[in-house]
Structures are given as structure tokens and as C-alpha cells.
PDB file of N, CA and C in Angstrom:
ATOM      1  N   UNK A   1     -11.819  15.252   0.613  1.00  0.00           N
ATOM      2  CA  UNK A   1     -12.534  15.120  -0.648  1.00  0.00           C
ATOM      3  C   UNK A   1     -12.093  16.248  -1.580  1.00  0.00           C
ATOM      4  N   UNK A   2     -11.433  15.607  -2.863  1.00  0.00           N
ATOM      5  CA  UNK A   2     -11.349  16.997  -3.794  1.00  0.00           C
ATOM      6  C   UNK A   2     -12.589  17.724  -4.446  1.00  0.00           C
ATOM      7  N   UNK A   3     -12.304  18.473  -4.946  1.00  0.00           N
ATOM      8  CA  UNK A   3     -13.256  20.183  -5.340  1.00  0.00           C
ATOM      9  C   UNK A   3     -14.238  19.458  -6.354  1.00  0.00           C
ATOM     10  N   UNK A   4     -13.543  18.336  -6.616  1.00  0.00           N
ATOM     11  CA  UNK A   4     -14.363  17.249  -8.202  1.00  0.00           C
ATOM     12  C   UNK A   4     -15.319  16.759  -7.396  1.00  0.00           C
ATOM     13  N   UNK A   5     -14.937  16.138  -6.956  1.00  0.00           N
ATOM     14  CA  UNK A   5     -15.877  14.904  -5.982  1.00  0.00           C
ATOM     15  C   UNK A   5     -16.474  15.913  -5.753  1.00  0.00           C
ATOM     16  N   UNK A   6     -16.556  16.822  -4.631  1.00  0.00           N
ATOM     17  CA  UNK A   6     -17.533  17.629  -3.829  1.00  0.00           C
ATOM     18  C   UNK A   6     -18.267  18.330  -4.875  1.00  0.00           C
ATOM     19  N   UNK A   7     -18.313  18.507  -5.915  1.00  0.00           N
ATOM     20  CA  UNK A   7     -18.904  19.040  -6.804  1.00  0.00           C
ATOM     21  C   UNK A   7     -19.955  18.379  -7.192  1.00  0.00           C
ATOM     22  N   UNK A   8     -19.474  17.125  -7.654  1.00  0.00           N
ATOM     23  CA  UNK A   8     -20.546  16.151  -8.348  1.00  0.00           C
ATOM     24  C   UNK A   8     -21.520  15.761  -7.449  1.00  0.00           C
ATOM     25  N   UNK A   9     -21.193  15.541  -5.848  1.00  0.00           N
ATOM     26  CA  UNK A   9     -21.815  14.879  -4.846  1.00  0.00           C
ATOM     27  C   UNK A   9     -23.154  15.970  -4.418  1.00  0.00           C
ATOM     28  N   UNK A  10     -23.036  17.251  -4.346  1.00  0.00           N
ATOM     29  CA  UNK A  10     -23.423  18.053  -4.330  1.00  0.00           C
ATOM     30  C   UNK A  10     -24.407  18.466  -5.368  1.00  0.00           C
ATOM     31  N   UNK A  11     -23.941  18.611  -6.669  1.00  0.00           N
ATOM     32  CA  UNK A  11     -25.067  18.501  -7.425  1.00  0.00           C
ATOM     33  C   UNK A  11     -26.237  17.406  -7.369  1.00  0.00           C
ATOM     34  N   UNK A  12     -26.064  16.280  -6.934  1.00  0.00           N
ATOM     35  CA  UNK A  12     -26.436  15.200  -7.381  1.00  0.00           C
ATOM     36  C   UNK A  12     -27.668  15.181  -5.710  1.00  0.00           C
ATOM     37  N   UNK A  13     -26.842  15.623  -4.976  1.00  0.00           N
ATOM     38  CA  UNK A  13     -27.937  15.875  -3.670  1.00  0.00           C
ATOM     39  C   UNK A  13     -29.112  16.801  -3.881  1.00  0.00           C
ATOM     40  N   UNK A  14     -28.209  17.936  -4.965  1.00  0.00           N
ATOM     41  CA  UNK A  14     -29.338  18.641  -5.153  1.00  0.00           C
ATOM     42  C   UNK A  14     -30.949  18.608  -6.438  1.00  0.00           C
ATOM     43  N   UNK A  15     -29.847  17.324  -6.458  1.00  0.00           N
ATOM     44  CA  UNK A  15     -31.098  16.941  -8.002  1.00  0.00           C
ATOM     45  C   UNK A  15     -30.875  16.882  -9.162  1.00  0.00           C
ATOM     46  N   UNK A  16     -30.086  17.987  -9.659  1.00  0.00           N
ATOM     47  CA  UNK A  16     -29.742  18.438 -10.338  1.00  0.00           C
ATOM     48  C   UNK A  16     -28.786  17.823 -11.430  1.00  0.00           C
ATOM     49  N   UNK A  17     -29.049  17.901 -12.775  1.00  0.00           N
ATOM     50  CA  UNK A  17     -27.890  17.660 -13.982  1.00  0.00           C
ATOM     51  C   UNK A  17     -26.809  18.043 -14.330  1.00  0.00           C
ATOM     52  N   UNK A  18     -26.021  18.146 -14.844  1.00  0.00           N
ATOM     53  CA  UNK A  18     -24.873  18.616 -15.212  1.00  0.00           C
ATOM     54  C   UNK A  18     -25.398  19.870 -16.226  1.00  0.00           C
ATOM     55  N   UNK A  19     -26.006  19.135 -17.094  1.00  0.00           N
ATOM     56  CA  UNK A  19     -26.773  20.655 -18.101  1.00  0.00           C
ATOM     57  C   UNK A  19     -27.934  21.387 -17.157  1.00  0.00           C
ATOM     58  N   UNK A  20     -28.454  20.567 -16.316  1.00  0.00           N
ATOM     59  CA  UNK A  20     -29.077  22.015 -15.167  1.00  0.00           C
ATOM     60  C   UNK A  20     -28.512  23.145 -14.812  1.00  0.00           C
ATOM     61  N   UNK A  21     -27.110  22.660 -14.012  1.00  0.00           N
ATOM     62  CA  UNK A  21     -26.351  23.449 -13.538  1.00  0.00           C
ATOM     63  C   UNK A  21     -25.272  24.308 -14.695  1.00  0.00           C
ATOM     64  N   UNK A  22     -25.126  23.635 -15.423  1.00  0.00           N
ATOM     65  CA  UNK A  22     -24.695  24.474 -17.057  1.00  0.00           C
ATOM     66  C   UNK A  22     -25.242  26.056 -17.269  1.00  0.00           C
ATOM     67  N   UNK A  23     -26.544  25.336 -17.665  1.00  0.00           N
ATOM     68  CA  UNK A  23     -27.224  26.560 -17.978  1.00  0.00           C
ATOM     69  C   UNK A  23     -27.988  27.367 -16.796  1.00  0.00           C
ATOM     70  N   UNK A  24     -27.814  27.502 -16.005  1.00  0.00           N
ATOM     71  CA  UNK A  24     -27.804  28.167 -14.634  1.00  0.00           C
ATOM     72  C   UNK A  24     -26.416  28.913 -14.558  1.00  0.00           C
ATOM     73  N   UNK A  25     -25.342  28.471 -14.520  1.00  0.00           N
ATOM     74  CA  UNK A  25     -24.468  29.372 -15.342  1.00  0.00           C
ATOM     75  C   UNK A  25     -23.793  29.984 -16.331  1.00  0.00           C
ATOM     76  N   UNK A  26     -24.820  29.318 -17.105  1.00  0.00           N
ATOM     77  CA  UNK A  26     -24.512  30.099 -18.666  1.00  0.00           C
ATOM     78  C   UNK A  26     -23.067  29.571 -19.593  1.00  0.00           C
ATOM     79  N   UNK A  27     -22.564  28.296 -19.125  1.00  0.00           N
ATOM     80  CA  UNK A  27     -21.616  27.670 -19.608  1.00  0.00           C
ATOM     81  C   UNK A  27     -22.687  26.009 -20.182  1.00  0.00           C
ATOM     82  N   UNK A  28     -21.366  26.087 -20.918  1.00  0.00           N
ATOM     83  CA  UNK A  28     -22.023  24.248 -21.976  1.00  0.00           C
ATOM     84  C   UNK A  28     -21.625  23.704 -20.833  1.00  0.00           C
ATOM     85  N   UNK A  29     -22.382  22.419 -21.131  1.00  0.00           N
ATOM     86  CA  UNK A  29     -22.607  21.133 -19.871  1.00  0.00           C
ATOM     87  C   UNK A  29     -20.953  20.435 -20.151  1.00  0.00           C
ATOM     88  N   UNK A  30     -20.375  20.254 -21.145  1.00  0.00           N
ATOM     89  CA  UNK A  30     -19.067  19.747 -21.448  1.00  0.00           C
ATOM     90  C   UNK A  30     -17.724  20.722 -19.896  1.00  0.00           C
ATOM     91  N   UNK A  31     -18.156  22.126 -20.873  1.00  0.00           N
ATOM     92  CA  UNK A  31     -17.191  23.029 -19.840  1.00  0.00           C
ATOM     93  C   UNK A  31     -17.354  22.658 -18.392  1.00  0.00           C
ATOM     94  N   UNK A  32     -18.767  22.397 -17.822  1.00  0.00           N
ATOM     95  CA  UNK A  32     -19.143  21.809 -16.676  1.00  0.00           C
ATOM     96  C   UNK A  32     -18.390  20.986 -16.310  1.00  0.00           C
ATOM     97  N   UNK A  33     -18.588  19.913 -16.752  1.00  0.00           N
ATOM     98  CA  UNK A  33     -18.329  18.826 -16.661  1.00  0.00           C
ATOM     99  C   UNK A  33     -16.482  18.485 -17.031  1.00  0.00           C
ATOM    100  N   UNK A  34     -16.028  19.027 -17.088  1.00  0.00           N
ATOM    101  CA  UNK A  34     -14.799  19.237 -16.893  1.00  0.00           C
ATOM    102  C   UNK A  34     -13.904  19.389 -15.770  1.00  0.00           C
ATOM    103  N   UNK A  35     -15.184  20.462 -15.012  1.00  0.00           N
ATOM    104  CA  UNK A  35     -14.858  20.735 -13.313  1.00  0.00           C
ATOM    105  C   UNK A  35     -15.256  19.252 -12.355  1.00  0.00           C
ATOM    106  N   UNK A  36     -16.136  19.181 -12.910  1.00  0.00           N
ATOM    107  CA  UNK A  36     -16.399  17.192 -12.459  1.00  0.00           C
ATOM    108  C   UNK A  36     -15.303  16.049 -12.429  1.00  0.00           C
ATOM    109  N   UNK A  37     -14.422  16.440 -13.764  1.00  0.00           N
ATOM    110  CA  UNK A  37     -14.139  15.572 -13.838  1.00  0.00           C
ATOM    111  C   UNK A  37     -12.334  15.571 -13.464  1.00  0.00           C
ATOM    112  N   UNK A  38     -12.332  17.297 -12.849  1.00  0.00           N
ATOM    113  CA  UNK A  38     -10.801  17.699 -11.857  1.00  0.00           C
ATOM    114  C   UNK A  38     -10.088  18.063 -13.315  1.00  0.00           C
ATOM    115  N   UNK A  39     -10.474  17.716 -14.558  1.00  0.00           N
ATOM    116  CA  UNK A  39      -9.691  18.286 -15.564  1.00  0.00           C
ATOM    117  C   UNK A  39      -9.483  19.827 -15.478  1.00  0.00           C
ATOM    118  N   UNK A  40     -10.040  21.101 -15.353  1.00  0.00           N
ATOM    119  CA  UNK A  40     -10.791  22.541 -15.062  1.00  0.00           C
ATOM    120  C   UNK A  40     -10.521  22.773 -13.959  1.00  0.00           C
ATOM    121  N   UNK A  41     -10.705  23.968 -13.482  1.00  0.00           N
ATOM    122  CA  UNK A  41     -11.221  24.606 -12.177  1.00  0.00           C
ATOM    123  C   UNK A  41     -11.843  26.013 -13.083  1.00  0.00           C
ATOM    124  N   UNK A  42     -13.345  26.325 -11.946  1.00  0.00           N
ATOM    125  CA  UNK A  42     -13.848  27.343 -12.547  1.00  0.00           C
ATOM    126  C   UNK A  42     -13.310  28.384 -11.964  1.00  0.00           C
ATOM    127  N   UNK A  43     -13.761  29.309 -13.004  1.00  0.00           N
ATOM    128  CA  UNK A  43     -13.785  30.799 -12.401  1.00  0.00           C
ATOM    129  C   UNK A  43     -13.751  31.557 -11.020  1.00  0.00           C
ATOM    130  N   UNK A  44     -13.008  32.370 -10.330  1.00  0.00           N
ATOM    131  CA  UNK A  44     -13.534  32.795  -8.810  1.00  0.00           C
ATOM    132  C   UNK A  44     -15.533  33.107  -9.094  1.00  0.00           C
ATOM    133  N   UNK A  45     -15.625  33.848 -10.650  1.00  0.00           N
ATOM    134  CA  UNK A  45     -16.966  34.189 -10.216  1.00  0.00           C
ATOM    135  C   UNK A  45     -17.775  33.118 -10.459  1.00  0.00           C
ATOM    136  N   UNK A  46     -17.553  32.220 -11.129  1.00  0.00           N
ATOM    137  CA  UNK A  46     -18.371  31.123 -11.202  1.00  0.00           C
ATOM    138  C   UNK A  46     -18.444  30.279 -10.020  1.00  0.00           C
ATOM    139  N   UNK A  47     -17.152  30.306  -9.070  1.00  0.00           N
ATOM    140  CA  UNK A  47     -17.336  29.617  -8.086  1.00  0.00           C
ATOM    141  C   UNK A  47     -18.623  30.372  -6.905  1.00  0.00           C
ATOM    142  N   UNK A  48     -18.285  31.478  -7.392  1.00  0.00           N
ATOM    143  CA  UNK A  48     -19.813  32.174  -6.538  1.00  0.00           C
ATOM    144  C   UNK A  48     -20.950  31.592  -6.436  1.00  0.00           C
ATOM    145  N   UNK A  49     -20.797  31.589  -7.831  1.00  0.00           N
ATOM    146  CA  UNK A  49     -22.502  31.227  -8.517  1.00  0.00           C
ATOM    147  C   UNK A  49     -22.532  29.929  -8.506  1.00  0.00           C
ATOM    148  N   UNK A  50     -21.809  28.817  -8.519  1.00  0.00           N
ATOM    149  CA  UNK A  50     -21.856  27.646  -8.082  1.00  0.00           C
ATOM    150  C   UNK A  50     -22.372  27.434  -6.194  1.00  0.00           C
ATOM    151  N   UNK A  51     -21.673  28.087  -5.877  1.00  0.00           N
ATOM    152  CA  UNK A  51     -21.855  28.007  -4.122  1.00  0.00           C
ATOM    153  C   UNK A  51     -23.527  28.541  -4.326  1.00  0.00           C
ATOM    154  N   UNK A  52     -23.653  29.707  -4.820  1.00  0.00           N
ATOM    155  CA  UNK A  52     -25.490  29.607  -4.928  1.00  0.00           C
ATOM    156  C   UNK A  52     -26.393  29.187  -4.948  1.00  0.00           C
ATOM    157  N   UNK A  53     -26.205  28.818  -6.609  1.00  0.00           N
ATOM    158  CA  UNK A  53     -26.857  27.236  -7.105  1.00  0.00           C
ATOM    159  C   UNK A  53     -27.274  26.018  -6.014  1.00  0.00           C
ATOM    160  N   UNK A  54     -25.793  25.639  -5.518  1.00  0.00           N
ATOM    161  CA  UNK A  54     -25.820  24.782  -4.473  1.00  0.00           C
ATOM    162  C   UNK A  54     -26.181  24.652  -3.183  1.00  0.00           C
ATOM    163  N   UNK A  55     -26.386  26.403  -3.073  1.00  0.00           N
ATOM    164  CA  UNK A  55     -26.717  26.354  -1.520  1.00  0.00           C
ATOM    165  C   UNK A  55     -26.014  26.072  -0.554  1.00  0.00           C
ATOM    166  N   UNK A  56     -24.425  26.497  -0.546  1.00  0.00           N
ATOM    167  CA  UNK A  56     -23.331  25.969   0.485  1.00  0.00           C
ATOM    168  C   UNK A  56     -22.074  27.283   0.220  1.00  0.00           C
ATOM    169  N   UNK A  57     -21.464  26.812   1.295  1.00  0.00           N
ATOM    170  CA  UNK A  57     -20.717  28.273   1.368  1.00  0.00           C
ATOM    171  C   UNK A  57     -19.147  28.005   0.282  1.00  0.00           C
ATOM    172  N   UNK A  58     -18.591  28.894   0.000  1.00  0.00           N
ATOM    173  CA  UNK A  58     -17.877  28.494  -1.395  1.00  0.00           C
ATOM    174  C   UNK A  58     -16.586  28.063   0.087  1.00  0.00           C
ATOM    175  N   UNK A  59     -16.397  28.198   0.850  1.00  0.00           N
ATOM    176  CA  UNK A  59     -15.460  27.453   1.764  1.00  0.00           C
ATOM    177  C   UNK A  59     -15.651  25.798   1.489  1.00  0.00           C
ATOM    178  N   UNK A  60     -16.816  25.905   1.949  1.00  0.00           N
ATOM    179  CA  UNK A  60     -17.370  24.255   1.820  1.00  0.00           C
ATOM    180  C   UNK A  60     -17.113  24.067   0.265  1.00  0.00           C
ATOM    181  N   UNK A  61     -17.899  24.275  -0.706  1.00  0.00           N
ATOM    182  CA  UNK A  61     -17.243  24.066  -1.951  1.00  0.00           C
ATOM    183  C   UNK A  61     -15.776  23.408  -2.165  1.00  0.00           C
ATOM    184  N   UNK A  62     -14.966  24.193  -1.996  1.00  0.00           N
ATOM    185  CA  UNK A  62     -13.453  24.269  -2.405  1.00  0.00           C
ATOM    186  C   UNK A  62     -12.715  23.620  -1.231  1.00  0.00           C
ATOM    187  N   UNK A  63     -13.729  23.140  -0.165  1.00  0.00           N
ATOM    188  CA  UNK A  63     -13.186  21.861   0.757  1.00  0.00           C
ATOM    189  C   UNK A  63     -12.271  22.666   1.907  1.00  0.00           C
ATOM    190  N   UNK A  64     -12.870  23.984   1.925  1.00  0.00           N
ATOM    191  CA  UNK A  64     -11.798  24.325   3.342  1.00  0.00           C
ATOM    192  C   UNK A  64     -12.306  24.473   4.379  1.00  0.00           C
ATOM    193  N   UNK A  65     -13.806  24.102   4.496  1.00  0.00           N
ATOM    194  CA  UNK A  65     -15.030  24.199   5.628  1.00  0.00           C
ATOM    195  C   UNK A  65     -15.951  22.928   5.485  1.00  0.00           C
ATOM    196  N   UNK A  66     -16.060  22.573   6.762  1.00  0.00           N
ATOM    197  CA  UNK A  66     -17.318  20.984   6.702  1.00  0.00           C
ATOM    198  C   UNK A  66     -18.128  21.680   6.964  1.00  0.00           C
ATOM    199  N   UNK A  67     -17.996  23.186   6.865  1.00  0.00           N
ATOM    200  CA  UNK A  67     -19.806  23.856   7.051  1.00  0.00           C
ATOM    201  C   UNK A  67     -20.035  24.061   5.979  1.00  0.00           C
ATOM    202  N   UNK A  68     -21.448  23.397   5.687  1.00  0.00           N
ATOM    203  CA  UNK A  68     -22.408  23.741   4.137  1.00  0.00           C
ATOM    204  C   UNK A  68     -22.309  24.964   4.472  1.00  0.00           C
ATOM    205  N   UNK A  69     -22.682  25.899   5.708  1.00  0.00           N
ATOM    206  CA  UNK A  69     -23.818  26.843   4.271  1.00  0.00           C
ATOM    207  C   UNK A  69     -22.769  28.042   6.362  1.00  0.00           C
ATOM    208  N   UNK A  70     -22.261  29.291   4.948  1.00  0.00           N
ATOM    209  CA  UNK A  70     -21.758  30.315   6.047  1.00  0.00           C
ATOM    210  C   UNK A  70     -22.169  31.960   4.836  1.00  0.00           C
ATOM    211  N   UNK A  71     -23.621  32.543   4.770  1.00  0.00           N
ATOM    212  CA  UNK A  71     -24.013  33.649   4.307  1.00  0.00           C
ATOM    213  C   UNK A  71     -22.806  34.452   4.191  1.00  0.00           C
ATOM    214  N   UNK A  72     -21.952  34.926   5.397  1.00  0.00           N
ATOM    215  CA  UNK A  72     -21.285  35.801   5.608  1.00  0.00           C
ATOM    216  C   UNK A  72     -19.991  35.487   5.140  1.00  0.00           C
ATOM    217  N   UNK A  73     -19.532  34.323   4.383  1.00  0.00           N
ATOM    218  CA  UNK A  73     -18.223  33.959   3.972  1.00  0.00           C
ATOM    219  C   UNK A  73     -18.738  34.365   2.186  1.00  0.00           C
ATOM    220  N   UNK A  74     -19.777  34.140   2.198  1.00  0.00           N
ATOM    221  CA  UNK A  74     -20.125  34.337   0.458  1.00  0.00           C
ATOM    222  C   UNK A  74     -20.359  36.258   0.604  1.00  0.00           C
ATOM    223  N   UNK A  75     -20.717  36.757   1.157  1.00  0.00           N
ATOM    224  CA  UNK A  75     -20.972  38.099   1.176  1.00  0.00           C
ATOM    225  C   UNK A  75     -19.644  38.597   1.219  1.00  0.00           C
ATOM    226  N   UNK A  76     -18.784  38.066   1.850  1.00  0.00           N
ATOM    227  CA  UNK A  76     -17.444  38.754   2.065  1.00  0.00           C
ATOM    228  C   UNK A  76     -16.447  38.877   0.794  1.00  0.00           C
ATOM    229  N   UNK A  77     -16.537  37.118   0.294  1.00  0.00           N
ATOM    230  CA  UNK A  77     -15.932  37.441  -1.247  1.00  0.00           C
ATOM    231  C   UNK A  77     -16.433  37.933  -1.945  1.00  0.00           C
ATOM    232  N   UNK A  78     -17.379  38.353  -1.887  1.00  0.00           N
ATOM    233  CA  UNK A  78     -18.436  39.113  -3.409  1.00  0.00           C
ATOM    234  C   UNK A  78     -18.167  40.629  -2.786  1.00  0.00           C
ATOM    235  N   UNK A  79     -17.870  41.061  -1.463  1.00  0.00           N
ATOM    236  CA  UNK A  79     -17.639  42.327  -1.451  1.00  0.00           C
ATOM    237  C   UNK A  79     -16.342  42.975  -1.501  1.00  0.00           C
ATOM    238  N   UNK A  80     -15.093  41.594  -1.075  1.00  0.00           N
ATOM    239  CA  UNK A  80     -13.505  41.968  -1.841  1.00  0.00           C
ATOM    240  C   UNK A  80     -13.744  41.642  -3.407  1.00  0.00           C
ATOM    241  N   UNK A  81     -14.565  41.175  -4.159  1.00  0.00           N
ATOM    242  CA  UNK A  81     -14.596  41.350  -5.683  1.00  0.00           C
ATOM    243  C   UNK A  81     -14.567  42.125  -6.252  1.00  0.00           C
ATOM    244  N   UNK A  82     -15.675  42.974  -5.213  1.00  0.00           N
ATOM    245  CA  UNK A  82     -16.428  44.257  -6.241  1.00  0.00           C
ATOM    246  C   UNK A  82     -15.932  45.562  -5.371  1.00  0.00           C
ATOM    247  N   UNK A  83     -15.008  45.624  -4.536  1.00  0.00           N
ATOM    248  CA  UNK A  83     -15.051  46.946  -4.223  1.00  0.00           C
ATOM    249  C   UNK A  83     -13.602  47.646  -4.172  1.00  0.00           C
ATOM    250  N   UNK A  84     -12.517  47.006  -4.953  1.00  0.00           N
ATOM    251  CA  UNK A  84     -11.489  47.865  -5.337  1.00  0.00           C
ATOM    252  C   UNK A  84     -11.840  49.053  -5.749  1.00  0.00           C
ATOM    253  N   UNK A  85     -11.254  50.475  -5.363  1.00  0.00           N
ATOM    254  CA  UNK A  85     -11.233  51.734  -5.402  1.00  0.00           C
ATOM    255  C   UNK A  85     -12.056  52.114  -5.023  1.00  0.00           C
ATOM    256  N   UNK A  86     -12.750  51.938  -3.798  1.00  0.00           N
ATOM    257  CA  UNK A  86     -13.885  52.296  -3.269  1.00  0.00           C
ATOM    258  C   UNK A  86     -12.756  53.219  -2.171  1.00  0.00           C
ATOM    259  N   UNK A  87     -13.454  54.320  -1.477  1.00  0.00           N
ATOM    260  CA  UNK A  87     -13.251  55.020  -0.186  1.00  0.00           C
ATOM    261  C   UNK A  87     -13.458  54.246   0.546  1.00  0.00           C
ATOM    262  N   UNK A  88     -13.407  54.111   1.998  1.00  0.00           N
ATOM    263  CA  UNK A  88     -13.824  53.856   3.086  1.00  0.00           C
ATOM    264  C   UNK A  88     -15.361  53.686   3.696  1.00  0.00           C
ATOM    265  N   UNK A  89     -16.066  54.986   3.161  1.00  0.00           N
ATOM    266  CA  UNK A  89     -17.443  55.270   3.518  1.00  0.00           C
ATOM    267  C   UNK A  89     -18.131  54.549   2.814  1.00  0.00           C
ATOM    268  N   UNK A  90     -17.480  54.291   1.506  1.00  0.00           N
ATOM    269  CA  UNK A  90     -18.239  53.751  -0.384  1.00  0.00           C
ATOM    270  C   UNK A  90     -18.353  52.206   0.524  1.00  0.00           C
ATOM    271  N   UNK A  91     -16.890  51.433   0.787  1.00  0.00           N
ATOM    272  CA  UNK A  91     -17.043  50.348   1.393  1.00  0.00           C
ATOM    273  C   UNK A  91     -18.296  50.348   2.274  1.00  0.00           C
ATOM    274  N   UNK A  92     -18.022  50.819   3.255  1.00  0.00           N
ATOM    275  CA  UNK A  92     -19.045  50.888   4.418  1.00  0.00           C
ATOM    276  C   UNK A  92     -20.845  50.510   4.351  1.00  0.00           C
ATOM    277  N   UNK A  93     -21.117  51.397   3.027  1.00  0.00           N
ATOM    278  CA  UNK A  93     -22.033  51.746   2.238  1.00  0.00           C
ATOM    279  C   UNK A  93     -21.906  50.702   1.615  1.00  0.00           C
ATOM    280  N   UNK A  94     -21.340  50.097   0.786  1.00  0.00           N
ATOM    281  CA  UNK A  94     -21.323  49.027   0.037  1.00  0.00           C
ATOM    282  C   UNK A  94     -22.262  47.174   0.362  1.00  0.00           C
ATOM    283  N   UNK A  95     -20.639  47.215   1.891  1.00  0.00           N
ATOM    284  CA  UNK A  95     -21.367  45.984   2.413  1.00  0.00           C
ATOM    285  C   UNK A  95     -22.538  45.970   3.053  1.00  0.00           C
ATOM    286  N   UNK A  96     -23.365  47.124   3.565  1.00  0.00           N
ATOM    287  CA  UNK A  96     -24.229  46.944   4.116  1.00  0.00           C
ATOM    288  C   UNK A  96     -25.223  47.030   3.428  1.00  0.00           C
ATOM    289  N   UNK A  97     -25.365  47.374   2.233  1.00  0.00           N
ATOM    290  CA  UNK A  97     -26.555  46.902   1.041  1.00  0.00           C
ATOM    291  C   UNK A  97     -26.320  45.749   0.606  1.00  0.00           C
ATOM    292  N   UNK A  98     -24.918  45.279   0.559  1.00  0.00           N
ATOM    293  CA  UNK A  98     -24.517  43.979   0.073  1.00  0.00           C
ATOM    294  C   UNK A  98     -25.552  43.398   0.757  1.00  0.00           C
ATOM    295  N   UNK A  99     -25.441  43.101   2.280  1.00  0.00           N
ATOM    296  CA  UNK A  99     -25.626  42.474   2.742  1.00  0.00           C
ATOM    297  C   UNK A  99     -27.489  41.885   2.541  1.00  0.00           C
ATOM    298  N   UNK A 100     -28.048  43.767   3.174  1.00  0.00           N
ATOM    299  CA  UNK A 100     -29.338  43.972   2.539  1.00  0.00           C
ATOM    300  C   UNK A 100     -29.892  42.994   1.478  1.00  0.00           C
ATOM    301  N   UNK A 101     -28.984  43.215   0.119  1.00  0.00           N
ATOM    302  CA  UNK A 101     -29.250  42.646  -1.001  1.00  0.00           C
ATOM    303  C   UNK A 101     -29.460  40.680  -0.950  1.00  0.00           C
ATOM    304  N   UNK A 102     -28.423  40.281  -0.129  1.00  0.00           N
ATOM    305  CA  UNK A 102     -28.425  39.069  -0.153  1.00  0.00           C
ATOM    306  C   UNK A 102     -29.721  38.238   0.740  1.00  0.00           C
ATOM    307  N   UNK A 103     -29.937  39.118   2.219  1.00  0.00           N
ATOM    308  CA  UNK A 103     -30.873  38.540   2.721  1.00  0.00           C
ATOM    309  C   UNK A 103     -32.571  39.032   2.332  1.00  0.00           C
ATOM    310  N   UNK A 104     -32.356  39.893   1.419  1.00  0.00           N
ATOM    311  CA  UNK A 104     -33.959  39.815   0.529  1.00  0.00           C
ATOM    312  C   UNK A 104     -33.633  38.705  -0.563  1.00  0.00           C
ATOM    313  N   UNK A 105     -32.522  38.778  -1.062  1.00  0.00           N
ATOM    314  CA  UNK A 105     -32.399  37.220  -1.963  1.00  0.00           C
ATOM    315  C   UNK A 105     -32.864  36.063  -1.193  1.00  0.00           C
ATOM    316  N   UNK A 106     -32.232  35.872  -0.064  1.00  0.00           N
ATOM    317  CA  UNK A 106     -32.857  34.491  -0.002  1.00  0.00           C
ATOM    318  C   UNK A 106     -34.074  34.280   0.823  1.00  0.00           C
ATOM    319  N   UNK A 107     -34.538  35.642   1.179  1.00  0.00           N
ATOM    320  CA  UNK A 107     -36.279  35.695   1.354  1.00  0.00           C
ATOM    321  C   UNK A 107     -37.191  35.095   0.238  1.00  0.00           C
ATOM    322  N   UNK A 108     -36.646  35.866  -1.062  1.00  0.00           N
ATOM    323  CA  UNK A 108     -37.405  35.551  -2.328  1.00  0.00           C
ATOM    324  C   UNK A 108     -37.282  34.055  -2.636  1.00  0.00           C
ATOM    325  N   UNK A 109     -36.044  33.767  -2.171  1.00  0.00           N
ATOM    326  CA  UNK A 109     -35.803  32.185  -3.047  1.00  0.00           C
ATOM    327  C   UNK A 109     -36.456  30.763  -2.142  1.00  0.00           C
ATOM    328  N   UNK A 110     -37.316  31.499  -0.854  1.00  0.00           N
ATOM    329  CA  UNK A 110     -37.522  30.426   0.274  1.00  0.00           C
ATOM    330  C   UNK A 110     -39.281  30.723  -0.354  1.00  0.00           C
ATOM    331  N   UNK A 111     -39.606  31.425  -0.974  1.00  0.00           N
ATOM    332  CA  UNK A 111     -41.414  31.450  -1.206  1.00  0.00           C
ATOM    333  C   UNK A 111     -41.024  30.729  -2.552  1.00  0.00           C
TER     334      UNK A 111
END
């Protein structure tokens, strides 16, 4: 299945509109809908925030995993994003608040 298809199928499981998911990322429903329609590909960071939104791991997204949902594959790209010129220790320090950070996120997002 291409990145289009799995996109649309996905939203559409989740309920969700094209201008839902728009403005959840702060792009027009057109620009959206572009990625729908395989014309586009988004952003690495939008693909983040898409895998969010959706609740599935951006592997699954972009069709290189039949696993929905892997926490630790989304924590990993968000921590090679953000941590060029970091030390060793900074890293260290880094992912493990990362991590922190993500599983009080989805504490908050399950009440």
C-alpha cells in the first residue's frame, strides 16, 4: 500500500477530515490533501506529527512496518532530529527525558 492510500485509510479509521487533520497541523486542508492524493510528500516533521495524530508508528505510516503503533521508533526519530551537537552525556540526558516526556504524553492523552 502506498504512503497515499495509507494515509487516507487511516485518517478515515480515525474519524477524522482532511481539514481536521489540517488544522491539527497547522497546514490548509488543500496542502493536506495533496499528500492524499501521492501528488506531495510531507515534511520529516510533519510526518511526526502525522504518526501522532494517527496514533501509529511513522514506520507504519510510510509502509515499512505492519506494526501500527512502535513508541520507541517515534522517540528515536524525534531524538536523531533534535540532538545534533549534543555531547554524549547531553544525548544520554536527552533521550531519557525524551522518553519521560513522551510517556506522560500519552498518560495525558488516555484521560
Amino acid at each position: 500500500m502506498e504512503f497515499s492510500e495509507r494515509l487516507k485509510n487511516l485518517r478515515k479509521q480515525a474519524h477524522l477530515t482532511q481539514v481536521d487533520v489540517a488544522e491539527k497541523l497547522g497546514i490548509s486542508q488543500p496542502a493536506y490533501a495533496s499528500w492524499e492524493r501521492g501528488a506531495k510528500k510531507p515534511t520529516q516533521d510533519n510526518l511526526v506529527k502525522i504518526a501522532q495524530i494517527l496514533d501509529v508508528s511513522i514506520d507504519y505510516l510510510v509502509g515499512n512496518s505492519e506494526e501500527k503503533s512502535d513508541e520507541l521508533d517515534n522517540i528515536e526519530l524525534l531524538f536523531r532530529m533534535n540532538s545534533k551537537g549534543l555531547t554524549d552525556e547531553e544525548k544520554t540526558v536527552f533521550k531519557k527525558e525524551l522518553i519521560e516526556f513522551m510517556e506522560e504524553r500519552k498518560k495525558a492523552f488516555r484521560n
